[in-house]
Protein backbone atom coordinates (compact mmCIF):
# COMPACT_ATOMS: atom_id res chain seq x y z
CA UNK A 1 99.95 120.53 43.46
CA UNK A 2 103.21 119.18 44.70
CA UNK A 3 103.39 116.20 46.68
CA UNK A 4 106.71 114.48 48.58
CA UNK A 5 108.06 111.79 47.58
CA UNK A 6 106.90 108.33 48.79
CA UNK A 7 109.89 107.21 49.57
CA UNK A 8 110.93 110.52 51.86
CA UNK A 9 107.40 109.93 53.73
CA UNK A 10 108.24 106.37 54.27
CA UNK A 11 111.66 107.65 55.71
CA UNK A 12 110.28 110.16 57.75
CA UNK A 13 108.09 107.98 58.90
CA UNK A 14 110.45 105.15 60.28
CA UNK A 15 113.06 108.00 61.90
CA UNK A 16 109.44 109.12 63.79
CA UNK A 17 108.67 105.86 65.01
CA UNK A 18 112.13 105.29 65.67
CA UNK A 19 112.52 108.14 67.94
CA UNK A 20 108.92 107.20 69.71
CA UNK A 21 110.50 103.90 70.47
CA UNK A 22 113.59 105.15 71.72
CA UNK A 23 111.84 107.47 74.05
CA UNK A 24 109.72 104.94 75.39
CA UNK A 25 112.10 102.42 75.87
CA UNK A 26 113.88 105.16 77.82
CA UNK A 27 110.27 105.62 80.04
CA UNK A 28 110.55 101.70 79.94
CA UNK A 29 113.93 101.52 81.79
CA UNK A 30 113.54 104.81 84.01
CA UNK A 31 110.42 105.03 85.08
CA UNK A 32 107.61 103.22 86.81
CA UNK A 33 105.88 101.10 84.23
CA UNK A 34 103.19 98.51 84.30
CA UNK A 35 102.19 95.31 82.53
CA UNK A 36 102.35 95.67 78.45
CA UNK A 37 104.71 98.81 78.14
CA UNK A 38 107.17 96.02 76.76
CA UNK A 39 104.99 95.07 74.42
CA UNK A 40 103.89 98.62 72.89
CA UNK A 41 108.07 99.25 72.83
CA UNK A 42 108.36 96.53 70.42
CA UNK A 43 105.15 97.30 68.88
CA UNK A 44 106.54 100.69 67.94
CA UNK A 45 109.44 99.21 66.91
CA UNK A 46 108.45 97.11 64.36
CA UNK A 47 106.07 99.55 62.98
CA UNK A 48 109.39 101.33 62.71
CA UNK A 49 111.31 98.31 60.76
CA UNK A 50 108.23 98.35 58.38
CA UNK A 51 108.70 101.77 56.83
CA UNK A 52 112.50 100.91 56.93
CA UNK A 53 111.83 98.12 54.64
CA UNK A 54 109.54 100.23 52.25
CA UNK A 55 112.20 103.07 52.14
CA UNK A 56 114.45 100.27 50.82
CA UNK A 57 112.39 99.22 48.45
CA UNK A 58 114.03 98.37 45.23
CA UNK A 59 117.56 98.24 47.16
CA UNK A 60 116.96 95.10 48.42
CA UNK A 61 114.93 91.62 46.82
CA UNK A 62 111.29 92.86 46.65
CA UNK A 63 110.35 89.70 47.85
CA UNK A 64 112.29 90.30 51.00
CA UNK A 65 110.42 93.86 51.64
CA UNK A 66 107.16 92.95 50.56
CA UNK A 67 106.90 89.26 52.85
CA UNK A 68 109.44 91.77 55.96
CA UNK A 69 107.08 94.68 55.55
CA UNK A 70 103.95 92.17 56.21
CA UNK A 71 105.23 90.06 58.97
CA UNK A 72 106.72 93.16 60.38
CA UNK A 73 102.91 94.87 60.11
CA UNK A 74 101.33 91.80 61.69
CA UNK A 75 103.71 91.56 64.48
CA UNK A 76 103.50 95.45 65.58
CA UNK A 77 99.33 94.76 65.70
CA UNK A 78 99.79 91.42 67.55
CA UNK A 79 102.09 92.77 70.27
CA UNK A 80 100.05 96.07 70.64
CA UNK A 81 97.16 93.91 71.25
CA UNK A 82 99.15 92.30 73.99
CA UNK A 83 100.65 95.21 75.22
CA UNK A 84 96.56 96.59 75.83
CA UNK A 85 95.72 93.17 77.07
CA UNK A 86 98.38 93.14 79.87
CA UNK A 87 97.93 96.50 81.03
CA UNK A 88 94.21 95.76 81.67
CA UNK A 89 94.61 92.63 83.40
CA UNK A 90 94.83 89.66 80.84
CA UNK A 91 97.89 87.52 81.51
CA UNK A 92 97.70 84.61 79.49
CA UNK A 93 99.09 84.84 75.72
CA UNK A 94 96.41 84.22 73.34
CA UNK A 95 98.47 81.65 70.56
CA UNK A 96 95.60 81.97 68.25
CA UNK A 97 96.02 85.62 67.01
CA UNK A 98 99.16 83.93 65.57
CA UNK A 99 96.86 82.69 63.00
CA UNK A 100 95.99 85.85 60.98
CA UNK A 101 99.32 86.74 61.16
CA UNK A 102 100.26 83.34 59.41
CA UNK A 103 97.91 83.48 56.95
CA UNK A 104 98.43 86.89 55.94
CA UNK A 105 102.46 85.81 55.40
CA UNK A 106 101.12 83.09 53.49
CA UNK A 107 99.10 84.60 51.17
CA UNK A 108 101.28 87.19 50.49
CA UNK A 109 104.30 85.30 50.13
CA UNK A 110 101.41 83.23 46.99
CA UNK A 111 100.81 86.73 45.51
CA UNK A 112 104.03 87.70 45.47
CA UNK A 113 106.00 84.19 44.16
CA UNK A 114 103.24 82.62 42.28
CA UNK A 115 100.67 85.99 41.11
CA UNK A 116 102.12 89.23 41.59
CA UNK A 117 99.29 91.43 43.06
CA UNK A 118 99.80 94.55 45.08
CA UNK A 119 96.09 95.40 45.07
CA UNK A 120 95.56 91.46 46.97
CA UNK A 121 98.34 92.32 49.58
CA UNK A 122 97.17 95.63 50.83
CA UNK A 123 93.76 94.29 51.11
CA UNK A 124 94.45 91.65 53.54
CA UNK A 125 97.07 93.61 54.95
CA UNK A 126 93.83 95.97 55.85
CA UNK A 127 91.82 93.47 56.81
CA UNK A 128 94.69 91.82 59.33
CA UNK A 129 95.36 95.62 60.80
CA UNK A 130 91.49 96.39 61.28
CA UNK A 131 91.09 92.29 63.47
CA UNK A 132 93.35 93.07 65.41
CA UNK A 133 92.11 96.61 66.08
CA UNK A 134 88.24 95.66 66.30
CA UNK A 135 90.42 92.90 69.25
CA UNK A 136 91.77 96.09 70.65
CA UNK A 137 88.53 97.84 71.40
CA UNK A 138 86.81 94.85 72.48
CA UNK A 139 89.86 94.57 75.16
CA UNK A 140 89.89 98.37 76.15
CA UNK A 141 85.87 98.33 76.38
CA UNK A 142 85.47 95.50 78.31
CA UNK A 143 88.44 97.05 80.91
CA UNK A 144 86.90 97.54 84.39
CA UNK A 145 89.45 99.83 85.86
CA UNK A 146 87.00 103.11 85.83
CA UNK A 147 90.39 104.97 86.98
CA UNK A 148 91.66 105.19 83.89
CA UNK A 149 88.30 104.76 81.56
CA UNK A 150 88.91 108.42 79.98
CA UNK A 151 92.20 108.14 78.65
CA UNK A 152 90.86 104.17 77.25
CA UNK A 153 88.09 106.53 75.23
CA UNK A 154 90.57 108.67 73.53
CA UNK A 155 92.15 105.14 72.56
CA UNK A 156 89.14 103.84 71.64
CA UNK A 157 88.17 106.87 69.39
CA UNK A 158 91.63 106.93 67.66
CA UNK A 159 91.34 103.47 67.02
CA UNK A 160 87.57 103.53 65.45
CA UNK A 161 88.91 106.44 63.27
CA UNK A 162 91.60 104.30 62.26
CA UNK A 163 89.62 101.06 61.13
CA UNK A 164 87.59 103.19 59.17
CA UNK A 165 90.43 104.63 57.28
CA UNK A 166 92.13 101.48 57.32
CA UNK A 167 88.56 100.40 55.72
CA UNK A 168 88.00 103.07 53.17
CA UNK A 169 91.51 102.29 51.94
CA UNK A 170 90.69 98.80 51.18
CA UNK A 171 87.64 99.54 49.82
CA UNK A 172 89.93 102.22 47.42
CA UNK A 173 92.43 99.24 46.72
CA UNK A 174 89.54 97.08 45.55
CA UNK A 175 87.47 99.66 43.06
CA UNK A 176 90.49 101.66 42.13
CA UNK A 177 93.42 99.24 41.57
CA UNK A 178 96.82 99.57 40.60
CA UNK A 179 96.57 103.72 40.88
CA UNK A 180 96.54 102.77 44.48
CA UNK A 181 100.33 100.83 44.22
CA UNK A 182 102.47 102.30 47.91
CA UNK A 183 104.86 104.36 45.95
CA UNK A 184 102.81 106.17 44.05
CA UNK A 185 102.79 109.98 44.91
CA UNK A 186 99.04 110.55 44.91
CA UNK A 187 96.87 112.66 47.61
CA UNK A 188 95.29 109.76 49.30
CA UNK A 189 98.74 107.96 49.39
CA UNK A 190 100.70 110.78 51.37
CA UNK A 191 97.08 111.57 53.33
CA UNK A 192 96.75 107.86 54.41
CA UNK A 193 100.82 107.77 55.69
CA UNK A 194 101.05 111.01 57.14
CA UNK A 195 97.50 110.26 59.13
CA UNK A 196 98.76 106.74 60.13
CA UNK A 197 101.96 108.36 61.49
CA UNK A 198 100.40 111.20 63.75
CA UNK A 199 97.42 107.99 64.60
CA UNK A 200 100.85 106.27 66.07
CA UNK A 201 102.04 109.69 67.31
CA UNK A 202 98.90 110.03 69.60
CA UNK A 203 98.59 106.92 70.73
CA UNK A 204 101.84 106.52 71.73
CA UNK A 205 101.29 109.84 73.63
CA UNK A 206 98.07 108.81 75.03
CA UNK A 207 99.23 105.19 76.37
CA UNK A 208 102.01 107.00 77.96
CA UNK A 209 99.75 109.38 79.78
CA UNK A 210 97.48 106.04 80.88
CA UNK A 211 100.57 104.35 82.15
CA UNK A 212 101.10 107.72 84.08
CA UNK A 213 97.78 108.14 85.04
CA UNK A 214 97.62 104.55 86.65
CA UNK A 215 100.81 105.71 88.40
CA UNK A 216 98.95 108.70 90.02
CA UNK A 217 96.10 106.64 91.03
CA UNK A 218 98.39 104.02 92.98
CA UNK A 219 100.22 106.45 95.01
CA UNK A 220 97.28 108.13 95.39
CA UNK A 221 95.61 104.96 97.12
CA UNK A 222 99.16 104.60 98.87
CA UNK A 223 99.10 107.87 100.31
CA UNK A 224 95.56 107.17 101.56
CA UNK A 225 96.71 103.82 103.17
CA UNK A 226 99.38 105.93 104.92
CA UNK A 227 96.96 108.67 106.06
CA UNK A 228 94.81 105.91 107.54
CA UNK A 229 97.97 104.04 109.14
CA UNK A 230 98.49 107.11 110.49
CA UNK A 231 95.59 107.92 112.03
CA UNK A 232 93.72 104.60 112.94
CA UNK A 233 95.06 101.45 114.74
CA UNK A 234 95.70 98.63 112.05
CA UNK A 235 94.12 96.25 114.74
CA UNK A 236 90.44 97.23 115.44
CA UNK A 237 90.67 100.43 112.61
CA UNK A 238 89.42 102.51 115.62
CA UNK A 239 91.45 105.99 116.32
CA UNK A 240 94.92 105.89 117.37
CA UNK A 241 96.27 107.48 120.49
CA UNK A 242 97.96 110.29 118.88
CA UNK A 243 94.93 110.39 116.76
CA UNK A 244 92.44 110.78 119.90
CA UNK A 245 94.88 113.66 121.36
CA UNK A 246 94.42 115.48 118.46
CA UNK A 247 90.39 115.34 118.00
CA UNK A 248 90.65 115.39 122.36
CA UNK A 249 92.28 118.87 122.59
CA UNK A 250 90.05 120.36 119.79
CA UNK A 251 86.61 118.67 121.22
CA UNK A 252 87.82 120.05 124.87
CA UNK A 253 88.67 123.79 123.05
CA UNK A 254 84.78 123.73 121.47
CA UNK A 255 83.42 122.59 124.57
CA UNK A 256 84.58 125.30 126.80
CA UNK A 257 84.29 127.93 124.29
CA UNK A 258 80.71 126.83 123.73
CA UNK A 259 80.28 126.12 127.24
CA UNK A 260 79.03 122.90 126.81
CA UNK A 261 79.73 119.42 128.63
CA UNK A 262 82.58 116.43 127.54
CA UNK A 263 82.88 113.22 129.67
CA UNK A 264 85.22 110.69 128.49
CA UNK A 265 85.83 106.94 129.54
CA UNK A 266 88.85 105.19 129.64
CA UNK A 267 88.26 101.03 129.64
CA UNK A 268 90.33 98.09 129.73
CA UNK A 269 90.19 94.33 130.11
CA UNK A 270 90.21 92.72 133.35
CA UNK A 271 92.70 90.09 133.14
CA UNK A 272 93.49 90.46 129.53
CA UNK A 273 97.12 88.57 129.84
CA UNK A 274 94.99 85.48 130.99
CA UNK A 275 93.20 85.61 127.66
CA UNK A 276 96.05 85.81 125.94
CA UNK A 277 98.47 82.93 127.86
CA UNK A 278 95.02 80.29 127.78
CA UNK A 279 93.75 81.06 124.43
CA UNK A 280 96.70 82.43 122.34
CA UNK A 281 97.48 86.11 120.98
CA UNK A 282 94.84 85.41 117.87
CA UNK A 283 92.12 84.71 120.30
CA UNK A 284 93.68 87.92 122.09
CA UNK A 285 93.35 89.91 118.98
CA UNK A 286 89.63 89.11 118.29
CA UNK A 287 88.48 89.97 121.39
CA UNK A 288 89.81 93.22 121.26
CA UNK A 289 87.91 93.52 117.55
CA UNK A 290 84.94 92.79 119.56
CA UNK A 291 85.46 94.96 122.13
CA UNK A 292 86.09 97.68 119.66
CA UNK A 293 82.60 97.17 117.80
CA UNK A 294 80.79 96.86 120.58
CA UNK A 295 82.46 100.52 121.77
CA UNK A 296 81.07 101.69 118.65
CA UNK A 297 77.75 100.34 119.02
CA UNK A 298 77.06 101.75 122.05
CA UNK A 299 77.92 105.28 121.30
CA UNK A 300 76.60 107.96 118.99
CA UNK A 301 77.79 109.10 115.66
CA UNK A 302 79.38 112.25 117.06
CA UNK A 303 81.63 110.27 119.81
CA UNK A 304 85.64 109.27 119.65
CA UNK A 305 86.35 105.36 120.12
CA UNK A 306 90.00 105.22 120.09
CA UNK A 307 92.35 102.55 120.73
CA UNK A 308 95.06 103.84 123.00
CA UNK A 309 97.17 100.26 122.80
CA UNK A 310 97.57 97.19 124.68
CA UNK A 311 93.85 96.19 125.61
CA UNK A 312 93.06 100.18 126.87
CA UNK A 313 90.21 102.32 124.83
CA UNK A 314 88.84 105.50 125.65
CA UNK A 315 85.61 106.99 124.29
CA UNK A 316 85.16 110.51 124.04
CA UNK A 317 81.92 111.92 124.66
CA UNK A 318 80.93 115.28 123.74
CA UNK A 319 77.81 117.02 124.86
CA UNK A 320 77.51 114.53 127.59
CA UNK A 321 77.27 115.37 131.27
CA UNK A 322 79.32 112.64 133.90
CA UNK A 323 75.74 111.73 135.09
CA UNK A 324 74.84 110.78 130.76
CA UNK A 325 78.45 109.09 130.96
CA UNK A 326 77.59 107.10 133.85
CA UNK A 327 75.22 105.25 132.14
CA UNK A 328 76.70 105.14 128.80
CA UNK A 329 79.21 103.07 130.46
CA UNK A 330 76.91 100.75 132.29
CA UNK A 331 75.62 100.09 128.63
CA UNK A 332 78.73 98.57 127.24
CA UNK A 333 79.20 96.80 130.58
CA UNK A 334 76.03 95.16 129.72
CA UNK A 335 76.67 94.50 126.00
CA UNK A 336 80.48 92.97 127.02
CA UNK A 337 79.00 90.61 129.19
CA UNK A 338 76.21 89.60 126.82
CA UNK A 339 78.71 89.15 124.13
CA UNK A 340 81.29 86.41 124.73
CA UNK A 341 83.93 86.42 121.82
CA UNK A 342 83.57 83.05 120.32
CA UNK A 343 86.84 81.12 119.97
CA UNK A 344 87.57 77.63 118.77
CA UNK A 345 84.17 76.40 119.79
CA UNK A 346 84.75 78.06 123.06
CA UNK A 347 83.47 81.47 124.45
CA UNK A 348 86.30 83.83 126.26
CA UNK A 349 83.76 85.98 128.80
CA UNK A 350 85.62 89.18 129.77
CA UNK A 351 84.76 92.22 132.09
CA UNK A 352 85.93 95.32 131.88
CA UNK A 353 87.16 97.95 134.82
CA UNK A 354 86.04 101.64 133.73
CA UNK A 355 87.73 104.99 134.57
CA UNK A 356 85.30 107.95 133.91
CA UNK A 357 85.62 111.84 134.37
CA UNK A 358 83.80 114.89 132.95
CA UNK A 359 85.10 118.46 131.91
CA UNK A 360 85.45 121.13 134.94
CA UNK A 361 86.94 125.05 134.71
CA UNK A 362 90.07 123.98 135.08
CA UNK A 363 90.88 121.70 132.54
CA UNK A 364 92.57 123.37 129.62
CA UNK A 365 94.26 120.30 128.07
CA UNK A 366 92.93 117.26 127.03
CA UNK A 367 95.81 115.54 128.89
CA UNK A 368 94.42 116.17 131.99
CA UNK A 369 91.26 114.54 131.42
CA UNK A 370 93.27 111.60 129.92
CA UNK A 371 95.30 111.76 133.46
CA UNK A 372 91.77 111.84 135.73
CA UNK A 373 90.67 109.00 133.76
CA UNK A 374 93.44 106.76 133.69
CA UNK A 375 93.78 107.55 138.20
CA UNK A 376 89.77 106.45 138.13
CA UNK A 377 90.49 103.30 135.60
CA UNK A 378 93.55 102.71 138.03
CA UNK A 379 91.10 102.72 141.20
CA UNK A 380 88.62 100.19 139.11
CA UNK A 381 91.40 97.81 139.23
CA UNK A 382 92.68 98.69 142.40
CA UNK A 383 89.41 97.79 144.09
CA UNK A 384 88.43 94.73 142.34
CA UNK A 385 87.74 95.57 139.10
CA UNK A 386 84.51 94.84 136.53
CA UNK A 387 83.55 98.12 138.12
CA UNK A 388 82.44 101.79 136.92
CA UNK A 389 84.80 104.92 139.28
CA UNK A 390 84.26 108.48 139.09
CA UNK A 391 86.44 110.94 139.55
């Protein structure tokens, strides 16, 4: 059976990982990216580096591959594990997964100066690669972000695969030996390499598509933000005025198709600019929150509370006769003057002036009930307001 040459998969290898860190530090610098992309660049550059140094193997000091290669190993693990950590939410640089990287320099720098052991190396090599991997899981299971929890279980599957590869293959270093030395051209050799490159391959994939898939969720839950800017007031998050038109003119077209009845309030606070020059725009704002809820609590479900600006609101009121209406309206008169909005250990008491009129035959916009309503809000006021007109 043939079989390549170490040395060409080695090569292959590092122009691979080369070209995945090229692209992504191209994604890096022209795209949208989010905490730890920096890290899995470098990541997949050193992993790069390493296969460099084992290509030049024998072309350079061994010492100076062997002790590269490992730090270079460590390194890629350590900053992939960072580069997982930050995109999940962990900030702070943990100084202590230094330590395995240390050691593993250390004792390979004693098997390579002092007792020559290639068998030793890739052992603890392994066993450095599969800590930082079991740290990898432990971050990407413990993620809360649900958003992106499918694409986290492909990395968490590649990565279980891969510590028990990485875990066979120590297991094969220990029982087997010096048959298992890096450049020799066995099956299990070019199997192991060529499955750790397209392992790196699909990750590298797969993290991109997360990093893309968080994108799609954000501007997702910006373009919901907008829709609700768009549609609801940002003070009491009841309907908007262009909002209420909308919903109006379609209510009024069901009602008279279906021949039913639509009354519709319009409601403001008597002597709001008062509140606002004695108690300050805050305490101006929070009434109006109140006033708002307590709209909502005294209608139904199936009723429009909108916020038309200033301190004016109008309810809508479908399937509701001007008699129905009537007392709908005495109701939040009630519930306003029970209510006092509490302020800086002071209450701020407020009345409101109500314009109300129902749907006749000749209404075919919702414009001119707005108009009816706002003439019987402007007679409230007109009169002496903290009063209920009909027109």
């Amino acid at each position: 059976m043939f079989l390549p040459d170490m040395r060409t998969i080695y090569f292959i290898t590092m122009l691979i990982n080369l070209v995945l860190a090229t692209l992504m530090l191209v994604y890096w610098r022209t795209q949208k990216t989010y905490a730890g992309f920096s890290y899995m660049v470098l990541s997949t550059s050193l992993i790069a580096l390493t296969f460099l140094l084992f290509t030049i193997r024998g072309r350079i000091p061994d010492y100076i591959s062997i002790l590269g290669a490992n730090l270079m190993v460590g390194l890629a693990m350590l900053f992939r594990l960072e580069g997982f950590r930050r995109f999940v939410g962990v900030e702070q640089f943990q100084y202590g997964d230094l330590i395995p990287v240390a050691i593993m320099l250390l004792t390979a720098s004693y098997f390579t100066f002092v007792q020559n052991s290639e068998m030793i190396r890739a052992i603890i090599l392994s066993v450095v690669v599969i800590y930082f991997i079991i740290k990898m899981l432990y971050t990407l299971l413990t993620s809360t972000n649900q958003a992106e929890k499918p694409l986290i279980s492909v990395i968490v599957v590649i990565h279980t695969i891969y510590v028990l590869v990485m875990s066979g293959r120590a297991l094969a270093w220990l029982f087997i030996g010096p048959e298992m030395h890096l450049f020799a051209p066995t099956t299990s050799n070019v199997g192991f390499f060529i499955y750790s490159l397209m392992n790196n391959v699909a990750l590298t994939i797969v993290y991109i598509m997360m990093n893309g898939q968080r994108l799609t969720n954000h501007l997702t839950v910006a373009q919901q933000a907008l829709e609700l800017l768009a549609t609801k007031d940002s003070l009491t998050d009841l309907y908007n005025h262009r909002t209420l038109r909308e919903l109006g003119q379609s209510e009024l077209l069901r009602s008279r198709r279906m021949n039913h009845e639509l009354a519709l309030l319009m409601f403001d606070i008597d002597r709001f600019k008062h509140v606002n020059d004695t108690y300050g725009h805050a305490a101006g704002d929070k009434v109006l929150n109140l006033l708002g809820n307590q709209a909502l609590r005294t209608c139904r479900s199936m009723d429009i509370v909108a916020r038309m600006g200033g301190d004016e609101f109008v309810m809508l009121l479908p399937e509701t006769s001007a008699e129905n209406a009537v007392i709908v309206a005495g109701r939040l008169q009630r519930i306003v003057a029970q209510e006092a909005c509490e302020w800086d250990g002071q209450q701020i008491k407020i009345t409101l002036s109500i314009g109300l009129t129902a749907l006749t035959p000749d209404d075919r916009e919702f414009e001119s009930l707005l108009r009816r309503a706002d003439d019987a809000l402007y007679e409230a006021k007109r009169t002496g307001r903290d009063r209920l007109i009909v027109l």
